[in-house]
Protein backbone atom coordinates (compact mmCIF):
# COMPACT_ATOMS: atom_id res chain seq x y z
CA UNK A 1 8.59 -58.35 10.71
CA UNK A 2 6.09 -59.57 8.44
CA UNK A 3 4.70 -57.74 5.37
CA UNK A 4 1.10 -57.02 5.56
CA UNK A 5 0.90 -55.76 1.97
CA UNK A 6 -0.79 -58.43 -0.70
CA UNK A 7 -0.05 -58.14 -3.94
CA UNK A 8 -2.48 -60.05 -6.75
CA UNK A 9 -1.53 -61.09 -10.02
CA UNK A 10 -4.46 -61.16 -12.85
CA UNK A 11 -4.57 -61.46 -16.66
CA UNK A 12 -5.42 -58.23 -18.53
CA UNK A 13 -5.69 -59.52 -21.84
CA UNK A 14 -2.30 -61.36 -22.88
CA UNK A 15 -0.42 -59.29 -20.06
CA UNK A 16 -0.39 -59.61 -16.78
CA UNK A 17 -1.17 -56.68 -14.12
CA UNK A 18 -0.72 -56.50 -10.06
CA UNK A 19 -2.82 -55.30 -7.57
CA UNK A 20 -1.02 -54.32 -4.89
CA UNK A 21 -3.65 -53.86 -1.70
CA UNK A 22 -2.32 -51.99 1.44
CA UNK A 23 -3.84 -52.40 4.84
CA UNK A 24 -3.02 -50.68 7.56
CA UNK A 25 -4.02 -46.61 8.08
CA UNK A 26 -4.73 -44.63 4.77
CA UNK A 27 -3.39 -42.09 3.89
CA UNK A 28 -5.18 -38.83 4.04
CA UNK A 29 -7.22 -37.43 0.47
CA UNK A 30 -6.85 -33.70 0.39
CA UNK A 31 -9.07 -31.95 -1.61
CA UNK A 32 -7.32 -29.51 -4.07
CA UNK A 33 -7.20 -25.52 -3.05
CA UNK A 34 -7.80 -22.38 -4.62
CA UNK A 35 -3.73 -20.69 -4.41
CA UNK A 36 -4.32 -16.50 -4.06
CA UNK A 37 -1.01 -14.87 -3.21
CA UNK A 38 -0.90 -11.43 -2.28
CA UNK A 39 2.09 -9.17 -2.50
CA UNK A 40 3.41 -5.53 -3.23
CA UNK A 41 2.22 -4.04 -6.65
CA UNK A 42 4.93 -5.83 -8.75
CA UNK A 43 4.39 -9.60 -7.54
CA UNK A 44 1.60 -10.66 -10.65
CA UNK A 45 4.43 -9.60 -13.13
CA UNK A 46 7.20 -11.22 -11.10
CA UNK A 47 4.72 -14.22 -11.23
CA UNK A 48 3.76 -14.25 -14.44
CA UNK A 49 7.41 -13.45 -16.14
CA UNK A 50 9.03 -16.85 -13.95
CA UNK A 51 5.83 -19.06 -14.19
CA UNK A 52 5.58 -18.72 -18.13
CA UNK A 53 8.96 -19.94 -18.71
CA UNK A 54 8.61 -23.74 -17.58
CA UNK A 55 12.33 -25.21 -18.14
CA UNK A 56 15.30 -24.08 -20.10
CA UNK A 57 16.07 -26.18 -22.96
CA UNK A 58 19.03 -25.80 -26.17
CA UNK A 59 19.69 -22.66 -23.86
CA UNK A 60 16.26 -21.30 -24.43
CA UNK A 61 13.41 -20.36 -22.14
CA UNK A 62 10.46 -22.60 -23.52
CA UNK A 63 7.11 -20.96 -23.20
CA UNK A 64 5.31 -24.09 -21.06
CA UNK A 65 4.17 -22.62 -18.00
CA UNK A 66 0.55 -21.62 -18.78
CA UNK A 67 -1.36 -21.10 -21.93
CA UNK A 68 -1.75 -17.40 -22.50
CA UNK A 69 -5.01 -17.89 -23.87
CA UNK A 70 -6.88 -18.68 -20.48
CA UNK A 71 -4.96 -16.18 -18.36
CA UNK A 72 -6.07 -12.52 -18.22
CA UNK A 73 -4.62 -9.12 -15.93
CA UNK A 74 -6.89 -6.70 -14.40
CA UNK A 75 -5.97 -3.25 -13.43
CA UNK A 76 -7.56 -1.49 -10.79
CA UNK A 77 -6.30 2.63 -10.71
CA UNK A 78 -8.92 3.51 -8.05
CA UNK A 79 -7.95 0.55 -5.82
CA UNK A 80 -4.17 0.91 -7.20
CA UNK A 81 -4.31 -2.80 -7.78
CA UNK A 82 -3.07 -5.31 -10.27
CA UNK A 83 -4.95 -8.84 -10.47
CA UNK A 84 -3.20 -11.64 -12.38
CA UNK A 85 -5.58 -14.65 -13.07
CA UNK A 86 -3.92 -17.79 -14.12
CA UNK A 87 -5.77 -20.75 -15.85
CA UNK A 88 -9.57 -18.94 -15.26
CA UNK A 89 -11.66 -21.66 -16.46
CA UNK A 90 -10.41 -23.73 -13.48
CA UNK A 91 -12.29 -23.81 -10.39
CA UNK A 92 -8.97 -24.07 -8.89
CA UNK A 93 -7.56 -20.66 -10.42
CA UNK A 94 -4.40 -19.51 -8.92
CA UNK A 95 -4.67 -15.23 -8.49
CA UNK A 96 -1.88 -12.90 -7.55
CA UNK A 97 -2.68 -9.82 -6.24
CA UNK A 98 -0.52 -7.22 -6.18
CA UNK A 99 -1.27 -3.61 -4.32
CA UNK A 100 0.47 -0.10 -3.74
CA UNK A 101 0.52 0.52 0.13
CA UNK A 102 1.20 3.55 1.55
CA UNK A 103 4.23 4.12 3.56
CA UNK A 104 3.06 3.50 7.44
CA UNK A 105 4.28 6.41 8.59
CA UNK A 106 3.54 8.64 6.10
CA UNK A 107 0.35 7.35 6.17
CA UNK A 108 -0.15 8.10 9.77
CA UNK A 109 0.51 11.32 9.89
CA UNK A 110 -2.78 12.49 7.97
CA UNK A 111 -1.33 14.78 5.96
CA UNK A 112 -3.69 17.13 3.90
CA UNK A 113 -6.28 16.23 6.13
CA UNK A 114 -8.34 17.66 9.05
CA UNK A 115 -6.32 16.16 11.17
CA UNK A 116 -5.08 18.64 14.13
CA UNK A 117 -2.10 18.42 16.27
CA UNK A 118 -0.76 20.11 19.36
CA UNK A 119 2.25 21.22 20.15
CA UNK A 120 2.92 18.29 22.24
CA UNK A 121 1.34 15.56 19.91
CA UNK A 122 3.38 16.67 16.82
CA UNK A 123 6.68 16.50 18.96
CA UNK A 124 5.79 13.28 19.58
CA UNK A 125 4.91 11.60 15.82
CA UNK A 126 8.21 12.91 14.84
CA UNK A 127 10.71 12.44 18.29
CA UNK A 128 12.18 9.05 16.86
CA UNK A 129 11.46 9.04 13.29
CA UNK A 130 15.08 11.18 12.23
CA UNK A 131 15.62 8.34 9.56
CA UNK A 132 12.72 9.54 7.30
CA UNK A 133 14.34 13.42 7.14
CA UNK A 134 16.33 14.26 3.58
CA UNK A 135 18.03 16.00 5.84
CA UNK A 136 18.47 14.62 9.47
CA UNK A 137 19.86 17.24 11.29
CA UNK A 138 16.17 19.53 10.20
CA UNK A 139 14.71 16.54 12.37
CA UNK A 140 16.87 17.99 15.43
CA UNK A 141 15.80 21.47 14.63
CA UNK A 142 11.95 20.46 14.35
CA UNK A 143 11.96 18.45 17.68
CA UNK A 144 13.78 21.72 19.52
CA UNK A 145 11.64 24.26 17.54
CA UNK A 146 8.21 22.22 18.44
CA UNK A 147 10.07 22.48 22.27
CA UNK A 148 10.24 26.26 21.93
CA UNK A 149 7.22 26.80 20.37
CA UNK A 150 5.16 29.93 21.82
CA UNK A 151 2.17 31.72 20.51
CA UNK A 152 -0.13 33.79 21.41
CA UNK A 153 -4.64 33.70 20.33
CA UNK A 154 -6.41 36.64 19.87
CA UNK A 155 -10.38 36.45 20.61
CA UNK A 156 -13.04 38.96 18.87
CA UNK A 157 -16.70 38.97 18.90
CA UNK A 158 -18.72 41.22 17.67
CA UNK A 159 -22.63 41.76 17.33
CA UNK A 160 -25.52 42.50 15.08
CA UNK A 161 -29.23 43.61 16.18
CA UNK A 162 -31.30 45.03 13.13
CA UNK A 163 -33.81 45.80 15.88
CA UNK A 164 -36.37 43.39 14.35
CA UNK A 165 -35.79 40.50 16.73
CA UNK A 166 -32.75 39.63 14.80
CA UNK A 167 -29.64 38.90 16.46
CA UNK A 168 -25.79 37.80 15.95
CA UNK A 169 -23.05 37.15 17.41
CA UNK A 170 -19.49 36.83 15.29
CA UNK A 171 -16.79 35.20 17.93
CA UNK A 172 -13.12 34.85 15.71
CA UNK A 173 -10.09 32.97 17.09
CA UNK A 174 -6.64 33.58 15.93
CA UNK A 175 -3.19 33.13 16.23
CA UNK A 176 -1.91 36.41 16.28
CA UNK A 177 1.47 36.06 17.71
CA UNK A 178 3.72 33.13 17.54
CA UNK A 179 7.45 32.95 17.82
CA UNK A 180 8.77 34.58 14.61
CA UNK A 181 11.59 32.01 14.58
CA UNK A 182 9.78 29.20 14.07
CA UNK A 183 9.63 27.89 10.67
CA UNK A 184 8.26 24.65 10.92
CA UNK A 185 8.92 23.36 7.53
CA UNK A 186 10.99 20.12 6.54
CA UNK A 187 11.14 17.47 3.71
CA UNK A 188 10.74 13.58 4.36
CA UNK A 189 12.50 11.25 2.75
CA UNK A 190 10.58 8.02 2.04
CA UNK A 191 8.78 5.44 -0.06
CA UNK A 192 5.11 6.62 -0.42
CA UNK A 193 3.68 3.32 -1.15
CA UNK A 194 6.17 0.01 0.17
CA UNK A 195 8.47 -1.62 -1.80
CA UNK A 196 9.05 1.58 -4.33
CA UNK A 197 12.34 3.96 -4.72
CA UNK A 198 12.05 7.09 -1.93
CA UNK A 199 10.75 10.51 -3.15
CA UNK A 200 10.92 13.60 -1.19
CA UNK A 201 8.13 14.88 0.49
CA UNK A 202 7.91 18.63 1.49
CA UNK A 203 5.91 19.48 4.41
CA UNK A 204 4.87 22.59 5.51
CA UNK A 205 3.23 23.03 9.07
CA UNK A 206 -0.25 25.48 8.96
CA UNK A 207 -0.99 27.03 12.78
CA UNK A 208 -4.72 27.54 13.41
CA UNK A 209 -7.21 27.77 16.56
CA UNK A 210 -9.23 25.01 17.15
CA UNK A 211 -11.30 24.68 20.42
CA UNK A 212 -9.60 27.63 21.88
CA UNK A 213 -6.09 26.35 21.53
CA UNK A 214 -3.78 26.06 18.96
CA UNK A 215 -3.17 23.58 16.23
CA UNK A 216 -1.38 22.81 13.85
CA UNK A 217 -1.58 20.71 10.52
CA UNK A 218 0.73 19.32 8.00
CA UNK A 219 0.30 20.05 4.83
CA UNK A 220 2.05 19.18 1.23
CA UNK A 221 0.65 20.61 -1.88
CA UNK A 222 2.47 18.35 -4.57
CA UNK A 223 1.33 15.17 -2.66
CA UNK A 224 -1.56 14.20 -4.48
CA UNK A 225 0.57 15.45 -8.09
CA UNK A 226 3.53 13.09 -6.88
CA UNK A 227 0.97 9.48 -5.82
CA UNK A 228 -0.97 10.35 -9.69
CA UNK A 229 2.47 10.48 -10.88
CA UNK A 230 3.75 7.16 -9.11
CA UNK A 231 0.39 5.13 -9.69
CA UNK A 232 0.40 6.02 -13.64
CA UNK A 233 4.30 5.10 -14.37
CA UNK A 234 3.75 2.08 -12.70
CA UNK A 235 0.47 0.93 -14.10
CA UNK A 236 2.01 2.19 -17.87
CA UNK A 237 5.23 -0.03 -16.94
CA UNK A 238 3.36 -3.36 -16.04
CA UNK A 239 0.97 -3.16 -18.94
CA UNK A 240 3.94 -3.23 -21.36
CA UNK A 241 4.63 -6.92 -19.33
CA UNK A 242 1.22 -8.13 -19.90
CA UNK A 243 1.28 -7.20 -23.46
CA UNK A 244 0.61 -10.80 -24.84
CA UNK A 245 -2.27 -11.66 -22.55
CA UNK A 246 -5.88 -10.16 -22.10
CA UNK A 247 -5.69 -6.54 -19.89
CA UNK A 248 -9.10 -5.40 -18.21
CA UNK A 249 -9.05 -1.96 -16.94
CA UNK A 250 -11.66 -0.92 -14.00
């Protein structure tokens, strides 16, 4: 097959140079791109501590990755994120972003919120999540207790007339009898934000009226305590990695 490839010699001065010219289909320019990489709250360290050290050499990590001098670490407590910006005078900066995310489920259970349940609906958000109980035989004892469950509300109204054209009414809903068994109490077992060690989570279960039937919300007291707690170590930790290179705190 013959070679469509030509290849020129010239002079450049008193050596000579080839040109080699290609024909056929070119190949195709891409234009350069920006690299972001996102990842638990961790990943700019875990970056930044195998990207420094280029290449080993005489059995020592050489400090060749990127100059320290145009890279710079922002914190982010309100967000609960870390942002690593290598090389920033380069349109092509490379980021890593790295972000606390709350456990799923925890997270979709609402706790400390407004959030109501029924009877029927908290039964359900815990039926096949036993693996998140510190203890998983409580998560039997919930599920049969929830199944069990019986209570009774207790309407009063009363009335006011100062005989002025003034006039209320005072209409109270409560649970006034529920079955004296039931404690509805347990304590979860789980990450609170991905990729972290588990802590344990106490819940307690509050029984209220709303719309005339009764509801119940979970409730933990230490949770916002134990997510300060968590956020703080871990923003005190990486800063102590980041010690040679510009920190911004938002």
């Amino acid at each position: 097959m013959a070679d469509n490839n030509m290849n020129f010699e010239f002079g450049v001065v008193d050596e000579k140079a080839t040109l080699t010219v290609l024909t056929g289909q070119a190949a195709k320019i891409y234009d350069p791109e920006k690299v972001q990489l996102d990842g638990i709250i961790t990943a700019p360290s875990e970056y930044f501590s195998k990207r420094r050290f280029a290449h080993v050499e005489d059995a020592r990590l050489v400090d060749v990755g990127f100059t320290l001098h145009s890279t710079h670490v922002i914190f982010n407590k309100e967000q609960r994120k870390i942002v690593l910006t290598v090389n920033e005078h380069d349109k092509f900066a490379t980021v890593v972003i790295g972000s606390l995310k709350f456990n799923k489920f925890l997270d979709s259970l609402e706790i400390n919120s407004p959030q109501s349940y029924s009877i029927a609906q908290l039964e359900k958000a815990f039926r096949f999540e036993r693996r998140w109980f510190a203890d998983p035989s409580k998560h039997k004892d919930l599920i049969l207790k929830l199944r069990n469950f019986t209570a009774k509300i207790t309407t009063t109204s009363q009335q006011e007339n100062d005989l002025q054209g003034n006039k209320k009414a005072f209409f109270e809903s409560k649970v006034s009898e529920f079955t004296k068994s039931t404690d509805l109490g347990f304590v979860l077992s789980l990450p609170v934000f991905d990729g972290l060690e588990k802590r344990q989570i106490p819940i307690s279960v509050e029984i209220d009226v709303v719309g005339g039937s009764v509801a119940l919300f979970l409730v933990c007291y230490e949770l916002d305590e134990i997510i300060d707690e968590i956020v703080t170590s871990i923003f005190d930790r990486e800063k102590e990695i980041f010690k040679d290179i510009v920190i911004i705190e938002q």
